[in-house]
PDB file of N, CA and C in Angstrom:
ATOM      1  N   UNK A   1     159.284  92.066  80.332  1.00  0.00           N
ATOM      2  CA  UNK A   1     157.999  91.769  79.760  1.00  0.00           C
ATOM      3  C   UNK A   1     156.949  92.613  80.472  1.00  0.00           C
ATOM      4  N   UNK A   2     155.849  93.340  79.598  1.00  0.00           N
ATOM      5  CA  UNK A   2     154.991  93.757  80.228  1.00  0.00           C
ATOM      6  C   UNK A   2     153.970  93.057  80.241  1.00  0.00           C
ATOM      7  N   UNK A   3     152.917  93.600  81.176  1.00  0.00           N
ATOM      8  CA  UNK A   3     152.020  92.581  81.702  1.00  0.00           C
ATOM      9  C   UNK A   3     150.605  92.303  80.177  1.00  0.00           C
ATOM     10  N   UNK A   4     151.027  93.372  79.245  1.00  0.00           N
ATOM     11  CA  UNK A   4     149.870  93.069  78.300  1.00  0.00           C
ATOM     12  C   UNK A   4     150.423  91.902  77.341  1.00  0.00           C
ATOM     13  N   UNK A   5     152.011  92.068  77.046  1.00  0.00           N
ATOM     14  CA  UNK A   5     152.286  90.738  76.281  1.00  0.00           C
ATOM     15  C   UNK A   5     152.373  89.046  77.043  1.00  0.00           C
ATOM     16  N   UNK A   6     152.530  89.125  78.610  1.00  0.00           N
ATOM     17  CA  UNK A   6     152.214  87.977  79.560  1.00  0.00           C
ATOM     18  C   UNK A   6     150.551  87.779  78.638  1.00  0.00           C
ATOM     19  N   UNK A   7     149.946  88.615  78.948  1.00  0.00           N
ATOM     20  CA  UNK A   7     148.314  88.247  78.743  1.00  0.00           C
ATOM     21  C   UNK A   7     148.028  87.794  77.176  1.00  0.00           C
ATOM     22  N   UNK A   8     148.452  88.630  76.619  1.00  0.00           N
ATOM     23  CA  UNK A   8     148.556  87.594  75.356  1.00  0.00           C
ATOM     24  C   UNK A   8     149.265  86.246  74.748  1.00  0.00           C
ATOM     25  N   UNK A   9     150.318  86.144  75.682  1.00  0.00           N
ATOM     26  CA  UNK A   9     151.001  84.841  75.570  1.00  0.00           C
ATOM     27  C   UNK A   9     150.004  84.097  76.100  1.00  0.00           C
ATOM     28  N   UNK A  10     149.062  83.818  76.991  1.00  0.00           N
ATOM     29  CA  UNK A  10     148.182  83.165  78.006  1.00  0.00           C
ATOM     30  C   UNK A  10     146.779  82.976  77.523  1.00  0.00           C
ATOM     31  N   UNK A  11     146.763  83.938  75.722  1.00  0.00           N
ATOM     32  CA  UNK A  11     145.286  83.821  75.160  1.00  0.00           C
ATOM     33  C   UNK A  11     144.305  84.260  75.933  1.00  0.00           C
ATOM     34  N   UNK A  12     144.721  84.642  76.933  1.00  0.00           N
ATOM     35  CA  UNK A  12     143.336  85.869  77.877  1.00  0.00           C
ATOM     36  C   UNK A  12     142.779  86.428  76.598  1.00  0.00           C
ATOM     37  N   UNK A  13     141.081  86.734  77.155  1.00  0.00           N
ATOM     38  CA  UNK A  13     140.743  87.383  76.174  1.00  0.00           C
ATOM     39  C   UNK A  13     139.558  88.049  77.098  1.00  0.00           C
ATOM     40  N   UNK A  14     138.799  89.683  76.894  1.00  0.00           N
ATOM     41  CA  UNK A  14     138.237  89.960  77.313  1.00  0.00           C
ATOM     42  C   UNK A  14     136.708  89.382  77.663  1.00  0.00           C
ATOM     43  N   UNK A  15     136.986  88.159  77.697  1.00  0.00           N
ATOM     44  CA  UNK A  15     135.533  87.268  77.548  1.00  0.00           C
ATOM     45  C   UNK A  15     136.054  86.443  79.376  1.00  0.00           C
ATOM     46  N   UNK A  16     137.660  86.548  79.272  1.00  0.00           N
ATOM     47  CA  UNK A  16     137.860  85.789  80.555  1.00  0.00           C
ATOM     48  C   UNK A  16     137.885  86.686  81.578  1.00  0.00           C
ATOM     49  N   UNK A  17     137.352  86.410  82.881  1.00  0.00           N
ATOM     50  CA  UNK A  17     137.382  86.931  84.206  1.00  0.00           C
ATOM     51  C   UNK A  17     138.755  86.852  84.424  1.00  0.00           C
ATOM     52  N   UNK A  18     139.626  87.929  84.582  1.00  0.00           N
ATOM     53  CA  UNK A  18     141.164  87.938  85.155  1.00  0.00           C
ATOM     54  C   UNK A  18     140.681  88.685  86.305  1.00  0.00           C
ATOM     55  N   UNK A  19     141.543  88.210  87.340  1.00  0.00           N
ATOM     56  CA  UNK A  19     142.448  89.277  88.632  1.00  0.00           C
ATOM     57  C   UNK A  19     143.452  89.263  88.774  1.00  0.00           C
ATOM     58  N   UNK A  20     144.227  90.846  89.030  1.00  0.00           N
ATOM     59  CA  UNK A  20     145.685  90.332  89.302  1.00  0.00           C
ATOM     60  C   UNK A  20     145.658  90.787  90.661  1.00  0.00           C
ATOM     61  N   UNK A  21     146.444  90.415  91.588  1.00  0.00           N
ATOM     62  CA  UNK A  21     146.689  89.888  92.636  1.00  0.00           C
ATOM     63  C   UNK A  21     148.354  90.208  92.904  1.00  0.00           C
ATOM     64  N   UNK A  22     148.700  91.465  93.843  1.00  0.00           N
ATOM     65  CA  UNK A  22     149.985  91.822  93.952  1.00  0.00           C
ATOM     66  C   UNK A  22     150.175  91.546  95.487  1.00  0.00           C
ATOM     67  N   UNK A  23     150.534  90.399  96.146  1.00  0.00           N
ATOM     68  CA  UNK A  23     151.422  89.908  97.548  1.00  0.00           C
ATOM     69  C   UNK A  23     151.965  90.781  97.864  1.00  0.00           C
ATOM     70  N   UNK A  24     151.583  91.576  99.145  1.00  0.00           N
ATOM     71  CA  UNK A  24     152.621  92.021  99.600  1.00  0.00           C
ATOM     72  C   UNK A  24     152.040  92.568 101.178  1.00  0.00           C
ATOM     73  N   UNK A  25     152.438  91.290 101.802  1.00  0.00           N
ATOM     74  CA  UNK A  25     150.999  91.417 103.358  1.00  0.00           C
ATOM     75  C   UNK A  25     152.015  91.643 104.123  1.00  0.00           C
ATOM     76  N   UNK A  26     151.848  92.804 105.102  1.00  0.00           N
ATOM     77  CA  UNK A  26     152.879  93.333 106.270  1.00  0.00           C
ATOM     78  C   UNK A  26     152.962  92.013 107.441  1.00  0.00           C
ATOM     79  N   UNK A  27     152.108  90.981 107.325  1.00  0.00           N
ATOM     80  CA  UNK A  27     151.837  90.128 108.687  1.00  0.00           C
ATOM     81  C   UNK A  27     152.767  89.006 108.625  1.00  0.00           C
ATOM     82  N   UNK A  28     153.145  88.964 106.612  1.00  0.00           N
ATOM     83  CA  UNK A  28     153.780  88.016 106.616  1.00  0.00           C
ATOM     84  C   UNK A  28     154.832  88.229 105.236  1.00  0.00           C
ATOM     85  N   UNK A  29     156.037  87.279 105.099  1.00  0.00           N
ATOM     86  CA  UNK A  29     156.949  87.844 104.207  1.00  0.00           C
ATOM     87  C   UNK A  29     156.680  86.811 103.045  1.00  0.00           C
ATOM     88  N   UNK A  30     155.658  87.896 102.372  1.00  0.00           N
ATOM     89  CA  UNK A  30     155.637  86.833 100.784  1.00  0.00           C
ATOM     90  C   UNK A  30     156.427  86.314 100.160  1.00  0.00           C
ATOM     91  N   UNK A  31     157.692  86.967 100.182  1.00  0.00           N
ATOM     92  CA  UNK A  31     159.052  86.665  99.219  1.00  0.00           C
ATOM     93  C   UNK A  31     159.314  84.980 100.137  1.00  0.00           C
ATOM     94  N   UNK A  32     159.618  85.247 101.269  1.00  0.00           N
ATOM     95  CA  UNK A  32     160.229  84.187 101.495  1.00  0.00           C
ATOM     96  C   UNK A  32     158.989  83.233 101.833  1.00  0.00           C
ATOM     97  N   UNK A  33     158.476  83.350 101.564  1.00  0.00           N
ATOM     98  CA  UNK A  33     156.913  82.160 101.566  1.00  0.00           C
ATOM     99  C   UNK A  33     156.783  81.563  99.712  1.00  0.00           C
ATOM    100  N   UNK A  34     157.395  82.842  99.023  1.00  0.00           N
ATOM    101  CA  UNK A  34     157.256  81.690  97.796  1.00  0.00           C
ATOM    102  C   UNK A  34     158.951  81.670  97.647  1.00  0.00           C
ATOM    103  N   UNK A  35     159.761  81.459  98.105  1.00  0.00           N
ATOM    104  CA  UNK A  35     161.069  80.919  98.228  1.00  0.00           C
ATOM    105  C   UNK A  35     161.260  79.438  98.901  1.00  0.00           C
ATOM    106  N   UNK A  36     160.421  79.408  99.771  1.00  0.00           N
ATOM    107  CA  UNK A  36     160.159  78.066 100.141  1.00  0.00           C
ATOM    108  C   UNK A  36     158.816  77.204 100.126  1.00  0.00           C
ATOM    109  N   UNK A  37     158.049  77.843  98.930  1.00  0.00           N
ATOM    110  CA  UNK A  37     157.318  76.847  97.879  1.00  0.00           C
ATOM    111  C   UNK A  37     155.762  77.028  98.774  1.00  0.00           C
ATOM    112  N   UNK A  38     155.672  77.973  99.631  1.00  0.00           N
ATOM    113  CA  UNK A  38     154.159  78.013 100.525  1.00  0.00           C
ATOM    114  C   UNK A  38     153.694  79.258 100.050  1.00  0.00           C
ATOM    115  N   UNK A  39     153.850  79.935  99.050  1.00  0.00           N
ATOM    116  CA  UNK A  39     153.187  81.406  98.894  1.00  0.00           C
ATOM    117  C   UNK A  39     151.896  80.517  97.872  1.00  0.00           C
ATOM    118  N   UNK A  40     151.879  79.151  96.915  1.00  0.00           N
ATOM    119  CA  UNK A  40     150.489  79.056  96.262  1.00  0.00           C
ATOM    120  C   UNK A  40     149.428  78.699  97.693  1.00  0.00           C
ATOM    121  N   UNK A  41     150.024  77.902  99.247  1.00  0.00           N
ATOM    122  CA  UNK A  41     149.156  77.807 100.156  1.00  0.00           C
ATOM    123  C   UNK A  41     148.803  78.856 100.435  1.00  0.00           C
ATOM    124  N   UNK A  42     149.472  79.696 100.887  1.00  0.00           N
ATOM    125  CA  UNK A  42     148.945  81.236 101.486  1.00  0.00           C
ATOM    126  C   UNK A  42     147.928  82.111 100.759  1.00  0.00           C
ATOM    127  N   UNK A  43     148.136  81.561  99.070  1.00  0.00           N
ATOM    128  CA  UNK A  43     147.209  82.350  98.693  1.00  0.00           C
ATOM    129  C   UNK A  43     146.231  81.519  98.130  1.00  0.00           C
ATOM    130  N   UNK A  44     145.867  80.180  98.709  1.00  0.00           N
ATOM    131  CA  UNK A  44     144.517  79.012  98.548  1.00  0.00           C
ATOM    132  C   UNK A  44     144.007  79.335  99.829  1.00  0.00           C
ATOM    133  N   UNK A  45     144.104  79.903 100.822  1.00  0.00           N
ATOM    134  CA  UNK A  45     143.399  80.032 101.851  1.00  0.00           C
ATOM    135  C   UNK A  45     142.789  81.321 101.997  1.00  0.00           C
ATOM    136  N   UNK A  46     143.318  82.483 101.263  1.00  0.00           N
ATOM    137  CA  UNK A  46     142.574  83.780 101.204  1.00  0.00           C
ATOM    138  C   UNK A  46     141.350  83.721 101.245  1.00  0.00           C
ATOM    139  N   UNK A  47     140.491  84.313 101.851  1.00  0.00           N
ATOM    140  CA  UNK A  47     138.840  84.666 101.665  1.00  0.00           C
ATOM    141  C   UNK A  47     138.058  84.668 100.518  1.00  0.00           C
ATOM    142  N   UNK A  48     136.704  84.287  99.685  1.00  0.00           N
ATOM    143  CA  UNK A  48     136.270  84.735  98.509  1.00  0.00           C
ATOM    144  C   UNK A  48     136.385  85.933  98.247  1.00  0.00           C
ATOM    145  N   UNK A  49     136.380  87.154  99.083  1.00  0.00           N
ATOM    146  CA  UNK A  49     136.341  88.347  98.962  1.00  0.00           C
ATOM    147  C   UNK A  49     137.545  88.792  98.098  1.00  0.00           C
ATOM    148  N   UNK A  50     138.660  88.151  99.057  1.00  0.00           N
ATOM    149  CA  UNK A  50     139.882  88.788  97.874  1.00  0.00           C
ATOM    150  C   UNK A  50     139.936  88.372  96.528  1.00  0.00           C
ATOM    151  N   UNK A  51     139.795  87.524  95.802  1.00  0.00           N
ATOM    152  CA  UNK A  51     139.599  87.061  94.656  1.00  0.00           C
ATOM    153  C   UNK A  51     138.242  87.364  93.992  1.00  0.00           C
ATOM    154  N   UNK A  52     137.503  87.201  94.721  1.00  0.00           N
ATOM    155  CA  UNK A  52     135.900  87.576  94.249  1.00  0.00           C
ATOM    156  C   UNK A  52     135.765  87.019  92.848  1.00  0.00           C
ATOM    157  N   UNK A  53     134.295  87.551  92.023  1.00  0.00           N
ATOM    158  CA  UNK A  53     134.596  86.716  91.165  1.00  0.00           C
ATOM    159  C   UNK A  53     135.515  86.844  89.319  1.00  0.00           C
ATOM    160  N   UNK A  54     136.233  85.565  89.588  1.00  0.00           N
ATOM    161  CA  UNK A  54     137.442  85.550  88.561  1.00  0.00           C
ATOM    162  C   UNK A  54     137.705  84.279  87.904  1.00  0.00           C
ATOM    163  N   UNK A  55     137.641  84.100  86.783  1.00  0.00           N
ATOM    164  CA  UNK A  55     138.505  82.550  86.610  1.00  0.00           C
ATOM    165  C   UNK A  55     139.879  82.409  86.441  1.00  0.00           C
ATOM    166  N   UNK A  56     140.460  83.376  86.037  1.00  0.00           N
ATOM    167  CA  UNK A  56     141.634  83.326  86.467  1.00  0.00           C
ATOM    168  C   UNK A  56     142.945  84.337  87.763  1.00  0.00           C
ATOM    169  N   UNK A  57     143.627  84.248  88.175  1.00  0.00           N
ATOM    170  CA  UNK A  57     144.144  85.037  88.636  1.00  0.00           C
ATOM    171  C   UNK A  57     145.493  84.595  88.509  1.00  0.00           C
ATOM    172  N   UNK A  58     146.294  85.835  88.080  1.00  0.00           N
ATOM    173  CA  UNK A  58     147.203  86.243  87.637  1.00  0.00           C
ATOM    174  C   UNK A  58     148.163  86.961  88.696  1.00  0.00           C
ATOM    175  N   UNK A  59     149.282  86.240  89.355  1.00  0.00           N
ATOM    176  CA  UNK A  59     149.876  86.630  90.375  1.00  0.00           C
ATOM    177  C   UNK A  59     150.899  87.026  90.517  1.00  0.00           C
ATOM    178  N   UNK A  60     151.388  88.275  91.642  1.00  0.00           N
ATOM    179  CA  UNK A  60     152.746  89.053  91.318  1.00  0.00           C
ATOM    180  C   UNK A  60     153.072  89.268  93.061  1.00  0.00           C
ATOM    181  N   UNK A  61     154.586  89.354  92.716  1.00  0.00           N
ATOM    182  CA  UNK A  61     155.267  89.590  94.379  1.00  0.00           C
ATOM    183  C   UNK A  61     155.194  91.269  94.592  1.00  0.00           C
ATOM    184  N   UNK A  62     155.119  91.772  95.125  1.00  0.00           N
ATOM    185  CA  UNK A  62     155.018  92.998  95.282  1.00  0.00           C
ATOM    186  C   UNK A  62     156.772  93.437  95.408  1.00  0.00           C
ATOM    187  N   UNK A  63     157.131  94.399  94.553  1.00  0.00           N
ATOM    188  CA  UNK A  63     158.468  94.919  94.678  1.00  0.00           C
ATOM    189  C   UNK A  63     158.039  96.371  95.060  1.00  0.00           C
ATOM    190  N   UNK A  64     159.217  97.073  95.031  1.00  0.00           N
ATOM    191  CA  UNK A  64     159.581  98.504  95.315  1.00  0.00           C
ATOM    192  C   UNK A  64     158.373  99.340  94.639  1.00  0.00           C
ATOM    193  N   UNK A  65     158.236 100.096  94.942  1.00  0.00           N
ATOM    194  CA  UNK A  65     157.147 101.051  94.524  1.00  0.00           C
ATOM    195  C   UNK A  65     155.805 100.131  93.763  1.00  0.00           C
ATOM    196  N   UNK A  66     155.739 100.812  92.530  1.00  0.00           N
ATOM    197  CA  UNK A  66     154.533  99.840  91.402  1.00  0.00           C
ATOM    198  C   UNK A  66     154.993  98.660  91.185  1.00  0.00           C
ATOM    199  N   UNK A  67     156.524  98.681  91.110  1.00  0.00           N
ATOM    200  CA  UNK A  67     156.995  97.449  90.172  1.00  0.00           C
ATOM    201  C   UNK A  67     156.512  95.885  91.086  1.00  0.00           C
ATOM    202  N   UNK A  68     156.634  95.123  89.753  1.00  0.00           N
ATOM    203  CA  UNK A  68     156.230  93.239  90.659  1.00  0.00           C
ATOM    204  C   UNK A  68     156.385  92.304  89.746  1.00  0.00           C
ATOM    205  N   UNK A  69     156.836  91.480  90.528  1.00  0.00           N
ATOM    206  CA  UNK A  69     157.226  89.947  89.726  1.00  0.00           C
ATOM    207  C   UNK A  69     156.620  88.993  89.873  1.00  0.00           C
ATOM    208  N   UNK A  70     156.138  88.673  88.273  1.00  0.00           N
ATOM    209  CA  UNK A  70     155.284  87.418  87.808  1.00  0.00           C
ATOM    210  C   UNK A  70     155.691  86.524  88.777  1.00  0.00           C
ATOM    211  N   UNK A  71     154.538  85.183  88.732  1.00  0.00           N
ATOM    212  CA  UNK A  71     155.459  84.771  89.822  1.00  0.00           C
ATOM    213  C   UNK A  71     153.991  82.986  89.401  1.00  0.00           C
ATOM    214  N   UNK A  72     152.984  83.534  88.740  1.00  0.00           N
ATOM    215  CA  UNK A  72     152.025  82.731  88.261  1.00  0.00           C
ATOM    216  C   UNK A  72     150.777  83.175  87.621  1.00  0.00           C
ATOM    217  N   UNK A  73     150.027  82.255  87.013  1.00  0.00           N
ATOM    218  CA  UNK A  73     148.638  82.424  86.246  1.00  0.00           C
ATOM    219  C   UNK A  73     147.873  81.645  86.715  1.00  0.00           C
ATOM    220  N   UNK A  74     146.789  81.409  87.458  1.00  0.00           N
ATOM    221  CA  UNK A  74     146.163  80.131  88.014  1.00  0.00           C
ATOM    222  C   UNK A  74     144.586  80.124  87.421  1.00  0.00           C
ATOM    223  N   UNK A  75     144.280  78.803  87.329  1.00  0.00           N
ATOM    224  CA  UNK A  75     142.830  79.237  87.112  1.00  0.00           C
ATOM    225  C   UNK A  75     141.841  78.777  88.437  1.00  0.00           C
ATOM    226  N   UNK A  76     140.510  79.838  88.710  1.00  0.00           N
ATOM    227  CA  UNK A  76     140.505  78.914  90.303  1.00  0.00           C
ATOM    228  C   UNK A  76     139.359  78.421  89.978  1.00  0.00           C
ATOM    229  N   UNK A  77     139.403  77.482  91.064  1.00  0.00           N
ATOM    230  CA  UNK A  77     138.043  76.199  91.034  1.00  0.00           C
ATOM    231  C   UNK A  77     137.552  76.991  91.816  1.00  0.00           C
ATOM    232  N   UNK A  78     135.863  76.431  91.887  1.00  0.00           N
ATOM    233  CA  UNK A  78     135.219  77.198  92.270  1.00  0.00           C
ATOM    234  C   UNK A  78     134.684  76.101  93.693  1.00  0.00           C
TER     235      UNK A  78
END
């Protein structure tokens, strides 16, 4: 699946604030942080800066080169 038919399954529409958001922090191992169910904490504690402003964000694990795996769609409270 590419990421424009995800966005249309999800009714995004250019009226909504999206970010996407690709994990992949040298300090810590994203994979195994959402393998054992703490990668949505890790990324509720990020700074406003990284998200800045968005209503939704749209989240991916960082793989090999460009490539990345869906992994969620969130909408954030403000």
């Amino acid at each position: 699946m590419n990421l424009n038919e995800l966005v249309r399954m999800r009714n995004f529409t250019l009226t909504n604030k999206v970010k996407l958001v690709r994990h992949q922090d040298p300090n810590y191992d994203t994979k195994l942080l959402h393998k054992i169910g703490m990668l949505e904490f890790y990324q509720s504690i990020q700074s406003n800066d990284v998200f800045g402003n968005c209503d939704y964000i749209l989240s991916f694990l960082g793989e090999e080169g460009r490539k990345a795996i869906f992994i969620g769609a969130y909408q954030k409270n403000y």
